[in-house]
Every structure is written in structure tokens, then in C-alpha cells.
Protein backbone atom coordinates (compact mmCIF):
# COMPACT_ATOMS: atom_id res chain seq x y z
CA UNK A 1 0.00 0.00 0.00
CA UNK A 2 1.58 3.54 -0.85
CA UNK A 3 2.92 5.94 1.40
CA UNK A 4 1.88 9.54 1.38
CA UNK A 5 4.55 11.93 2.62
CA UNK A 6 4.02 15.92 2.78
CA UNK A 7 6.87 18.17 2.53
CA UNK A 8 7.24 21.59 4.21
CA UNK A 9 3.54 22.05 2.55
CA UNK A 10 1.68 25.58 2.84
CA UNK A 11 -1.48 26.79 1.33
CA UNK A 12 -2.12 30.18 1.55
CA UNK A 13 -6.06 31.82 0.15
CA UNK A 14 -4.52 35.43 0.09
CA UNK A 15 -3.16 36.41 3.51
CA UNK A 16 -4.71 33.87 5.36
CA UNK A 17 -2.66 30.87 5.82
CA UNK A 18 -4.97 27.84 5.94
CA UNK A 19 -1.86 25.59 6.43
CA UNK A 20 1.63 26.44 7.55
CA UNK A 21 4.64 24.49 6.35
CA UNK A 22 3.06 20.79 7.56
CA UNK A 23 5.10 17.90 7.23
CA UNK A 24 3.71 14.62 7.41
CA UNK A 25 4.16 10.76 6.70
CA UNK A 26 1.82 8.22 6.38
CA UNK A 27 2.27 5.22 5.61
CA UNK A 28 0.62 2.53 3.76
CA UNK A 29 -2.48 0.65 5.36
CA UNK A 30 -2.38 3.72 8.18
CA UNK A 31 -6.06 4.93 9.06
CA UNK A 32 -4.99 8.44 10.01
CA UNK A 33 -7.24 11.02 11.22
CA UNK A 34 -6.58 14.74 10.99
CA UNK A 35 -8.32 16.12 13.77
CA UNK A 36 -9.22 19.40 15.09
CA UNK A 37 -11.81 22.36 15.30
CA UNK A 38 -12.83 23.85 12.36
CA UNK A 39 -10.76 26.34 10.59
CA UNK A 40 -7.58 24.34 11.64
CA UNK A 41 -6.96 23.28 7.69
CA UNK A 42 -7.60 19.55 8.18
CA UNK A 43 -10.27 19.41 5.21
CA UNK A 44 -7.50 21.71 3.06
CA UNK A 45 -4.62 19.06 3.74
CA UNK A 46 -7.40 16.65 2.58
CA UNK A 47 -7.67 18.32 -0.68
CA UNK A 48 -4.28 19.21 -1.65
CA UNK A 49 -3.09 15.43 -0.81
CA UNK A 50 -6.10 14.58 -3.69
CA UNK A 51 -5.53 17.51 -6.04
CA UNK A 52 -8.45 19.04 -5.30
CA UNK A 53 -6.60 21.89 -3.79
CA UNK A 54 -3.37 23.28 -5.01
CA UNK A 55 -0.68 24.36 -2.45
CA UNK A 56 1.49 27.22 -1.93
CA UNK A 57 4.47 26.30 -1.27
CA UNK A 58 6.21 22.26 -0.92
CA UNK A 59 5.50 18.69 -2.55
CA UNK A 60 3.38 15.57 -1.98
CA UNK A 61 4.78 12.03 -2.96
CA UNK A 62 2.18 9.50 -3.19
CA UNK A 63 3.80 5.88 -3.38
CA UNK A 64 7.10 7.72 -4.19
CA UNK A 65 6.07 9.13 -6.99
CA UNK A 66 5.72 13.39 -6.63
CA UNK A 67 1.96 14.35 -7.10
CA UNK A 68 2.94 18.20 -6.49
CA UNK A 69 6.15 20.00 -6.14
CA UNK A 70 5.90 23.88 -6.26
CA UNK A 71 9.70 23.69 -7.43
CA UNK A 72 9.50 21.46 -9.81
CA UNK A 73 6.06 22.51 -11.68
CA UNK A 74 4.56 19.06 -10.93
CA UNK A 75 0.61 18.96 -10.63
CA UNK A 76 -0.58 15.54 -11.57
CA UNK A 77 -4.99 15.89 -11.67
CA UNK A 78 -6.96 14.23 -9.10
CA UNK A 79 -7.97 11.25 -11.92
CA UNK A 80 -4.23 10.20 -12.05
CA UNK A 81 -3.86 9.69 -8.44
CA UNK A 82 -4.91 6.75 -7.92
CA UNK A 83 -7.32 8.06 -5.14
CA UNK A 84 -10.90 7.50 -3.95
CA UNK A 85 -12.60 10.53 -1.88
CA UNK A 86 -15.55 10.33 0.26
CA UNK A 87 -18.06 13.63 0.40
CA UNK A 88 -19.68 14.63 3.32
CA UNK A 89 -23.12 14.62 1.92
CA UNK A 90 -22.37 11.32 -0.76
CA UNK A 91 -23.14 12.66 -3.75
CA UNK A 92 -25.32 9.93 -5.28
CA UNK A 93 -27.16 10.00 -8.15
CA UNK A 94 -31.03 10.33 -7.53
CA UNK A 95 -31.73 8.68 -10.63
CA UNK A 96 -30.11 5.71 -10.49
CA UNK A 97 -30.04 2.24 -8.74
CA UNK A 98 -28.13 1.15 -5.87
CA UNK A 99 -25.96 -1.31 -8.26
CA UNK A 100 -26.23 1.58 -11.13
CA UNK A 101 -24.23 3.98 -8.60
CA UNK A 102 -21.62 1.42 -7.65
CA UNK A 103 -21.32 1.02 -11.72
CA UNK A 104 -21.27 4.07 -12.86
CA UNK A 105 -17.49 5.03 -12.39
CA UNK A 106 -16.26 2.34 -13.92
CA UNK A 107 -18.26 2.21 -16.98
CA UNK A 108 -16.98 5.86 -17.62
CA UNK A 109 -13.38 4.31 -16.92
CA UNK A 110 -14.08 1.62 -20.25
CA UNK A 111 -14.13 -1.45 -17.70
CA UNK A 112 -15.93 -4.66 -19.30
CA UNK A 113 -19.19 -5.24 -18.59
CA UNK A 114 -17.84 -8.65 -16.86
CA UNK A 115 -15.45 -7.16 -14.94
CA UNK A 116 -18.01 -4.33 -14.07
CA UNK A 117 -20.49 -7.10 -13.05
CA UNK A 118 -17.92 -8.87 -10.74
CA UNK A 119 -17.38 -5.97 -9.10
CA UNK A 120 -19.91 -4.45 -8.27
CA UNK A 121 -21.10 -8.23 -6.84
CA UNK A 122 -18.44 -8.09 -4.65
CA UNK A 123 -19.14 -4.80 -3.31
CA UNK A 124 -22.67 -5.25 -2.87
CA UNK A 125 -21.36 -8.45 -0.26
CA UNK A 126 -18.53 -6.63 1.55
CA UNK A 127 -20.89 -3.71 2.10
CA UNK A 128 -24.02 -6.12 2.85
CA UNK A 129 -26.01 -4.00 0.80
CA UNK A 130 -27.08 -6.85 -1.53
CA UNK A 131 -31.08 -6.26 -0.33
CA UNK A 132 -30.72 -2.87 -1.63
CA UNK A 133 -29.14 -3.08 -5.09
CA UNK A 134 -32.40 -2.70 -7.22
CA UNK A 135 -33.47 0.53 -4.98
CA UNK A 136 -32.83 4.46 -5.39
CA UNK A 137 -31.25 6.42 -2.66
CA UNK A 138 -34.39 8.35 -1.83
CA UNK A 139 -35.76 4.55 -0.92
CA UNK A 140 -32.15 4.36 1.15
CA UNK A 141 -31.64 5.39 5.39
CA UNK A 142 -28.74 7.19 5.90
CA UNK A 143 -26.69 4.41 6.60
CA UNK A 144 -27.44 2.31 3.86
CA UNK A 145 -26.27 5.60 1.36
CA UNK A 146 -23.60 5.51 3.29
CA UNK A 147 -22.53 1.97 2.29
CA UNK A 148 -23.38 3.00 -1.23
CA UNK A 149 -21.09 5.80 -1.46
CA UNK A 150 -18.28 3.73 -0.07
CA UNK A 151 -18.89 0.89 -2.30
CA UNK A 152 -18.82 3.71 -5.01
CA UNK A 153 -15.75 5.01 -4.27
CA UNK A 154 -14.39 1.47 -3.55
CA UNK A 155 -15.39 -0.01 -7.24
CA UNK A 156 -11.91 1.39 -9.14
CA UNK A 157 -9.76 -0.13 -6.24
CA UNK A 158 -8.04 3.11 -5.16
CA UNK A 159 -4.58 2.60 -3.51
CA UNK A 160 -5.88 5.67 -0.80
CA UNK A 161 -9.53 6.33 0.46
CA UNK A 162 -9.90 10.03 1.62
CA UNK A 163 -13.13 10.66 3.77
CA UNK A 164 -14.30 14.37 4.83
CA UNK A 165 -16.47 13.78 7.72
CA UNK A 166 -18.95 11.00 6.38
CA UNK A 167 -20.46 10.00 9.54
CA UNK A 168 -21.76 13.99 10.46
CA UNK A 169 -25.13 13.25 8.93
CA UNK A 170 -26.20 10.44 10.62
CA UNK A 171 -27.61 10.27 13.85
CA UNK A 172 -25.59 8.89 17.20
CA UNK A 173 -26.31 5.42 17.41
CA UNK A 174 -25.69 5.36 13.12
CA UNK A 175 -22.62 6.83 13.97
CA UNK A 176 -21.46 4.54 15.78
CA UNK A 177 -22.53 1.41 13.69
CA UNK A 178 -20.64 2.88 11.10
CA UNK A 179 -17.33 3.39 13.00
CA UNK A 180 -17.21 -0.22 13.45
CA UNK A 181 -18.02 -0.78 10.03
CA UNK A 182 -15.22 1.31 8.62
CA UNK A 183 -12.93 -0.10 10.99
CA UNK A 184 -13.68 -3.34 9.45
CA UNK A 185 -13.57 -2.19 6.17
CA UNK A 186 -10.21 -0.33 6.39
CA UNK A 187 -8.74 -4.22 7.52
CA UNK A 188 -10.77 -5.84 4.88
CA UNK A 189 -9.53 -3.76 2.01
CA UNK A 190 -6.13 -3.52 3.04
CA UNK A 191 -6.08 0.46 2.09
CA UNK A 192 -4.48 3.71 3.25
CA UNK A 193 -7.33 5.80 4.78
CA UNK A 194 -6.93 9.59 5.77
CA UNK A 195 -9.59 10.51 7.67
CA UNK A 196 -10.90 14.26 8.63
CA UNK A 197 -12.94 14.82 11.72
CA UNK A 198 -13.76 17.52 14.47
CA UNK A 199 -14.91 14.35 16.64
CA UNK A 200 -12.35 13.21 18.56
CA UNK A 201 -14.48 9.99 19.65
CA UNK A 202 -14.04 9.02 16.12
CA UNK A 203 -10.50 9.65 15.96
CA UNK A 204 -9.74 7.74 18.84
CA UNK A 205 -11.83 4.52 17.91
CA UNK A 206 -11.07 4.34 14.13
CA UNK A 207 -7.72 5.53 13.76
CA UNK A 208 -3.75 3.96 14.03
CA UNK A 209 -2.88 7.75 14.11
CA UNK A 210 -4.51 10.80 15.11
CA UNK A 211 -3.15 14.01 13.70
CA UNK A 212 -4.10 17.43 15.57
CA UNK A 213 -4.19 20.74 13.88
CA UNK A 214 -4.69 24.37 15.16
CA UNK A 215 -4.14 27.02 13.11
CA UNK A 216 -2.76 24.98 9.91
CA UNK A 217 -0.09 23.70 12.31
CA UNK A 218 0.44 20.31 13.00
CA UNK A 219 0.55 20.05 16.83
CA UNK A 220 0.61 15.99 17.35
CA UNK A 221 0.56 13.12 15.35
CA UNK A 222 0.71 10.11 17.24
CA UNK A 223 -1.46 6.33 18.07
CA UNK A 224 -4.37 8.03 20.17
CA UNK A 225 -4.26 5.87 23.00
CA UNK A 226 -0.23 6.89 23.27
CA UNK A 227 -1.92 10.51 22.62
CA UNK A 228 -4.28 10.65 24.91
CA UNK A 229 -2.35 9.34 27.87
CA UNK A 230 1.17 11.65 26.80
CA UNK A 231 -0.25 14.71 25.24
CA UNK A 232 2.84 16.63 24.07
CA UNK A 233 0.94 20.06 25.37
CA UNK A 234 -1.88 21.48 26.29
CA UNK A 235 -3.57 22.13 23.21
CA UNK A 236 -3.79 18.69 22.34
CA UNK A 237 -4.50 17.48 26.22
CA UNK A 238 -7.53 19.59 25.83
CA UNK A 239 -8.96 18.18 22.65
CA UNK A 240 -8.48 14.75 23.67
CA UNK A 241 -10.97 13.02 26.07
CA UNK A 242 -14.31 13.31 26.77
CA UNK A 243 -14.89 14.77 29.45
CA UNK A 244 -12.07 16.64 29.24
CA UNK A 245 -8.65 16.69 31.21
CA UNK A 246 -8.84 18.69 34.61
CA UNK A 247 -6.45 21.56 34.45
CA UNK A 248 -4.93 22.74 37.63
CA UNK A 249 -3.20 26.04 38.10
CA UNK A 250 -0.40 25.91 40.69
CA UNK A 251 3.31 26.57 40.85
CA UNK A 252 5.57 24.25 40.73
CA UNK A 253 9.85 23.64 42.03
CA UNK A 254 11.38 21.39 40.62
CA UNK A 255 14.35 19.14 41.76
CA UNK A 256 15.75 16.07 39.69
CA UNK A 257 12.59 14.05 38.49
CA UNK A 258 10.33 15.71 41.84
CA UNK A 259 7.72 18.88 40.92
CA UNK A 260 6.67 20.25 44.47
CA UNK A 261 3.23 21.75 43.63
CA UNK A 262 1.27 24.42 45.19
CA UNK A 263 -2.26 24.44 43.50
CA UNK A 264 -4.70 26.85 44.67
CA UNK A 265 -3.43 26.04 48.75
CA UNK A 266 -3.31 22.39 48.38
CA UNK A 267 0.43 20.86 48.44
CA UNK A 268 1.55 17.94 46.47
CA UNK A 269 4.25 16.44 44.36
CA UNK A 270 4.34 14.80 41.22
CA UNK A 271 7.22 12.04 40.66
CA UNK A 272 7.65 12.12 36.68
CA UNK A 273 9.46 9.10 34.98
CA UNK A 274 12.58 11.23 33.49
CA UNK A 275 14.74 14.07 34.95
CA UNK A 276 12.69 17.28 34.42
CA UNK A 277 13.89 19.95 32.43
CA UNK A 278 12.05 22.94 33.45
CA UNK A 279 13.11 25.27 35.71
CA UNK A 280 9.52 25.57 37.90
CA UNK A 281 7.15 28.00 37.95
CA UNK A 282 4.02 28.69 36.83
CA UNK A 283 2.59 25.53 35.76
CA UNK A 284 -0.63 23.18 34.56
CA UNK A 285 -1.01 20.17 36.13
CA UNK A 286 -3.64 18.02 34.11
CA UNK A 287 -5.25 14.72 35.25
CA UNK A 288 -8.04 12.52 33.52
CA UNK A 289 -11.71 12.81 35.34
CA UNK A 290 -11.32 8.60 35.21
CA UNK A 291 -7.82 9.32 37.54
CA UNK A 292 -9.98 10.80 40.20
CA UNK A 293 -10.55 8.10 42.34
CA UNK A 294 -13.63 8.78 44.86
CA UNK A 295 -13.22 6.68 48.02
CA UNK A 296 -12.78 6.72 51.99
CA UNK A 297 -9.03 8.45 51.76
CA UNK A 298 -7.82 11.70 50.62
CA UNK A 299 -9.09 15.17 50.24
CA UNK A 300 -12.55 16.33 50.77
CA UNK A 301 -14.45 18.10 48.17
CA UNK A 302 -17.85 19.16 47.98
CA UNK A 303 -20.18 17.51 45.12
CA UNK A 304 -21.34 20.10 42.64
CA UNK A 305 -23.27 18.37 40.22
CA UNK A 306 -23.71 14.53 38.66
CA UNK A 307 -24.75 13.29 35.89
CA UNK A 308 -25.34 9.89 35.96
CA UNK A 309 -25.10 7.47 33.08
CA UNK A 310 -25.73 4.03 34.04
CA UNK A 311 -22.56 2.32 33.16
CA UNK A 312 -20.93 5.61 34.84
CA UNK A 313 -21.89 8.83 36.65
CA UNK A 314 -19.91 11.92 35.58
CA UNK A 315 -19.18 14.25 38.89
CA UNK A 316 -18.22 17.44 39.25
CA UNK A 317 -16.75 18.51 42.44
CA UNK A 318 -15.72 21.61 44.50
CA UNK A 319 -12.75 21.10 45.79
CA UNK A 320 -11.60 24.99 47.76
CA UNK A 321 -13.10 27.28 45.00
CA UNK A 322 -11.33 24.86 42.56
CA UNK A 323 -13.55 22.65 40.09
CA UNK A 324 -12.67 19.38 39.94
CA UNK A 325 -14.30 16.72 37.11
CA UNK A 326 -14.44 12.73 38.20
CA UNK A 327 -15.67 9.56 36.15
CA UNK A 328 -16.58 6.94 38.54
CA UNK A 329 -18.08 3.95 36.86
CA UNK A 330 -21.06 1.85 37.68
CA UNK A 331 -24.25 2.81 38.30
CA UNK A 332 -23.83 4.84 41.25
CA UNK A 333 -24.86 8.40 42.08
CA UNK A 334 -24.17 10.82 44.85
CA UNK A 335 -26.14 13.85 46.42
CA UNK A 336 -25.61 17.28 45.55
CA UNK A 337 -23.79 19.20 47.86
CA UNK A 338 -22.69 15.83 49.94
CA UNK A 339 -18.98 15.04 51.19
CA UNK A 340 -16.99 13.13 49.13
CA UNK A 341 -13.12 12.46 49.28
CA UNK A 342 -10.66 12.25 46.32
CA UNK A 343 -7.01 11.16 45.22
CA UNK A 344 -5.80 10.56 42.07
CA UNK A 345 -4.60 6.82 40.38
CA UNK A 346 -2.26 6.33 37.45
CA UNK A 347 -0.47 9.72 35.91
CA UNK A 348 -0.91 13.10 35.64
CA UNK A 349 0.78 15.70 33.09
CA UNK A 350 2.56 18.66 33.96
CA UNK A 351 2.40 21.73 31.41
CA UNK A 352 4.23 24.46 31.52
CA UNK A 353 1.67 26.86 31.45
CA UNK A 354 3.66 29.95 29.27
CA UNK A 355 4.47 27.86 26.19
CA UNK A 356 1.78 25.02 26.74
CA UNK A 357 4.39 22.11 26.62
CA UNK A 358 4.54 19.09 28.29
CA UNK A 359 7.21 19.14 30.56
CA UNK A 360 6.45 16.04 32.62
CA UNK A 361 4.53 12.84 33.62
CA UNK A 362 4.28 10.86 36.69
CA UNK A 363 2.48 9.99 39.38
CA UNK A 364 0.77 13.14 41.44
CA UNK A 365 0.12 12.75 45.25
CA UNK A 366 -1.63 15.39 47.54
């Protein structure tokens, strides 16, 4: 399967940079996700990488081979790039069949009417949209036009499949029948998939990479559960997890591989895993609502609000002025405005809170 590498790539509309000098491998059979909130550029790196957008400045190799290179004059069209792409709203044609759409592409691409036939059999299977082959897409749920399009795109055999947020139309629970599907289908057909989402539930359960953007920058590219555990700063700590990290002002001095915290009047240390090179001072100290552990030991706090879930109850606690967010799981709620006591299990991160970075991680007593 063929690698995609970006080089030093910019796109500029104007004076607006929509991406800035992004570099970025991926390599074949990856499902990569470029994630972040809108405006980032994610959906622009989409387009350039298919030709649908032409950058500024830098080159993209697709299998090797250069696809653009603002040095070198190359521009190879979208149709010689060996790539399928996946529209947001699916873009099939009203007046045709289920097995019609799936068809149409290659008929215009001179396949035989065998080969055509095979094909499209074998999509209709993989996609289990066989029942629906003689029906029109008005006569389709979202879902099943969903398979459609994807068989669609599928039928040439691209080497990459590029996907623009495909799942934002459908409801939750669709959504999340079709994340396992595409999960299944990215192993199945043994293809690169780059993925673009603002949903960072679906970037953490579909892909082997999640990318981050802000700004047209490229803040993290990493395996999510590697990112979500070892953000490398606080941009990216915030983006990932839902609920989202706690973040804890404080100050911090540092000596060898021990932060001794101040955080609004409570005291505590944090014992990373490496020497720390920071010098202390102002800092962040984030920790994961599932790393507050509620039990008989450790600080009191003051229950805010819950918001129970059934297979877990989302609290949110007062803890000296400070709010403080806890998952504890199973079916369990607590009164508002009741006693509770904290400490925290497993890591926490410490930012340094002028330039964002992660400076350390370890394990964070009170």
C-alpha cells in the first residue's frame, strides 16, 4: 500500500494561511485522522493530498512518486492519483439504482461489462447492501447511502480512500454502527485511509494515528491511545478526552525528576518518569476525570453536580473554589452538595503553562 509523505507544505487563500509548512508521513495501510476544530486546515490538507486543492508552497509524494512539487512545476490531476474521496453529503445520483451507482465510475473508466459485473457483486457483499441493489437512494436510510457511497468510491480499487467527515449526517447510534463498520472495512480492504474529523471519539476509535491541527499547524501526530495518555501540550490534552482533562493552576519547584506543587493552597508532588527539564514555575497540572478516584481516603471536596449514566456517573466537584471533574463507573450516584473524598490513580501531566508544553509525567500525590 503507498505511502503519502508531505513536505514543508503551505497553502495560503490570500493572507490567510490555511496551512503552515506541515510535514507529514503516512504510511501505507495507516487509518490516520486529521483532527481538530474547524478552521484548523484539516479538510484543506485533505484536498491538496487529492488535487483538489493546489498548495502554496512544498511537494506531496504519493507511493514515491511526486503528485505536487511547487519547485518542480509538478501537478498531476486528481484522476491520475490513484485516489478515492468520500463527500460529506455522498453525492449519489437520484436517478439511479443502488448497483447503477456502484457502476457508474467504472463504466466511464471503459471497464468490461464482466469485470463491471464482478465488481460491483463483490461490493454489494462486503458492504451487505445486496437487499438494496435494485433501490434508489431516496428509498435508502442514511446508513445504507452511506454503504453506497463507499462501495462507489471502492469499485476502481483506489490505492488511498480520503473521507471528509462521512459519519456527520447520521444520527448517534448510526454513527457509531458505522465506526465499526469502517474499521472493518479499512482491515478488509487492506487500504491507506486519511480521515478528517472535528470528533475526537471518532479519531480515537477508528484511527492507528490521530493528527491534531490548530491554526494549519500540526501540533501531534501520534497512536491516540499513546496521545491521549502523553499529550505533548496542552492544546492537544484539551482536545483529547471526553470529558475533558482537569487543568490545575499551581506553581511548581522542581528538583531532579520531583515537581513540588502548590495548586490553589493544596500541596503535592508529582514524581515524573525522566529528569525534568524545566526550571519551575508557573505551571498546569492536568489529570483525567477517570484518575480521580472517589473513596474513603484523601481530600474532601464538595459535590457540585452529577450526571449519571448508568454504566458511569460523571461528577463534578468543588474542591476549595477549585472545580474538579471525576468519572466513577457503575451505576452509582451521589447527592448534591454531599462530602466526598478524592485522590488521584495512574499519571498526571505537567504543562508548563507559558508555552503550553509538556514538561512532565508521573504519578501526582496530595
Amino acid at each position: 500500500m503507498p505511502e503519502i509523505i508531505l513536505k514543508n507544505v503551505t497553502k495560503r487563500f490570500g493572507k490567510f494561511v490555511a496551512v503552515d509548512n506541515l510535514s507529514l508521513d503516512i504510511a501505507g495501510n495507516d487509518f490516520v485522522t486529521l483532527l481538530g476544530p474547524s478552521g484548523c486546515g484539516k479538510t484543506t490538507t485533505l484536498r491538496m493530498i487529492a488535487g483538489l486543492e493546489t498548495p502554496t508552497e512544498g511537494a506531496i509524494l504519493i507511493d514515491g512518486k511526486a503528485v505536487f512539487d511547487a519547485d518542480q512545476g509538478i501537478n498531476v490531476p486528481p484522476n491520475r492519483r490513484d485516489i478515492g474521496f468520500l463527500f460529506q453529503n455522498y453525492a449519489l445520483w437520484p436517478h439511479m439504482t443502488v448497483t447503477k451507482n456502484i457502476a457508474f465510475g467504472l463504466e466511464n473508466m471503459k471497464w468490461s461489462k464482466a469485470s463491471i459485473q464482478g465488481r460491483v457483486e463483490e461490493l454489494l457483499e462486503m458492504l451487505r447492501i445486496r437487499p438494496f441493489a435494485a433501490r434508489y437512494p431516496s428509498e435508502l436510510s442514511g446508513g445504507q447511502q452511506q454503504r453506497v457511497a463507499i462501495a462507489r468510491t471502492l469499485a476502481p480499487g483506489p490505492k488511498v480512500l480520503f473521507m471528509d467527515e462521512p459519519l456527520s449526517n447520521l444520527d448517534a447510534k448510526l454513527r457509531m454502527e458505522m465506526r465499526a463498520e469502517l474499521k472493518r472495512l479499512h482491515r478488509d480492504t487492506d487500504s491507506t485511509f486519511v480521515y478528517v474529523t472535528h470528533d475526537q471519539l471518532e479519531a480515537m476509535t477508528l484511527s492507528t494515528r490521530v493528527c491534531i491541527m490548530e491554526s494549519g499547524r500540526l501540533k501531534q501526530c501520534a497512536p491516540p491511545l499513546l496521545m491521549y495518555n502523553r499529550p505533548a501540550n496542552l492544546f492537544v490534552a484539551d482536545f483529547m478526552g471526553s470529558p475533558t482533562m482537569n487543568f490545575l493552576n499551581g506553581t511548581a519547584e522542581i528538583s531532579g525528576r520531583e515537581a513540588r506543587l502548590n495548586i490553589g493552597g493544596l500541596r503535592g508532588a508529582l514524581e515524573a518518569e525522566a529528569e525534568i527539564e524545566f526550571g519551575g514555575g508557573e505551571v498546569v497540572v492536568g489529570i483525567r476525570p477517570e484518575h480521580v478516584r472517589i473513596g474513603d481516603a484523601g481530600v474532601e471536596a464538595t459535590v457540585y453536580s452529577t450526571l449519571p449514566a448508568g454504566m458511569e456517573t460523571t461528577l463534578k466537584l468543588d474542591v476549595n473554589g477549585m472545580a474538579l471533574t471525576a468519572v466513577v463507573f457503575g451505576d452509582v450516584d451521589y447527592p448534591v452538595d454531599s462530602k466526598v473524598r478524592f485522590s488521584f490513580s495512574k499519571t498526571a501531566v505537567l504543562f508548563d503553562k507559558a508555552s503550553g508544553r509538556t514538561v512532565a509525567i508521573g504519578k501526582f500525590t496530595l
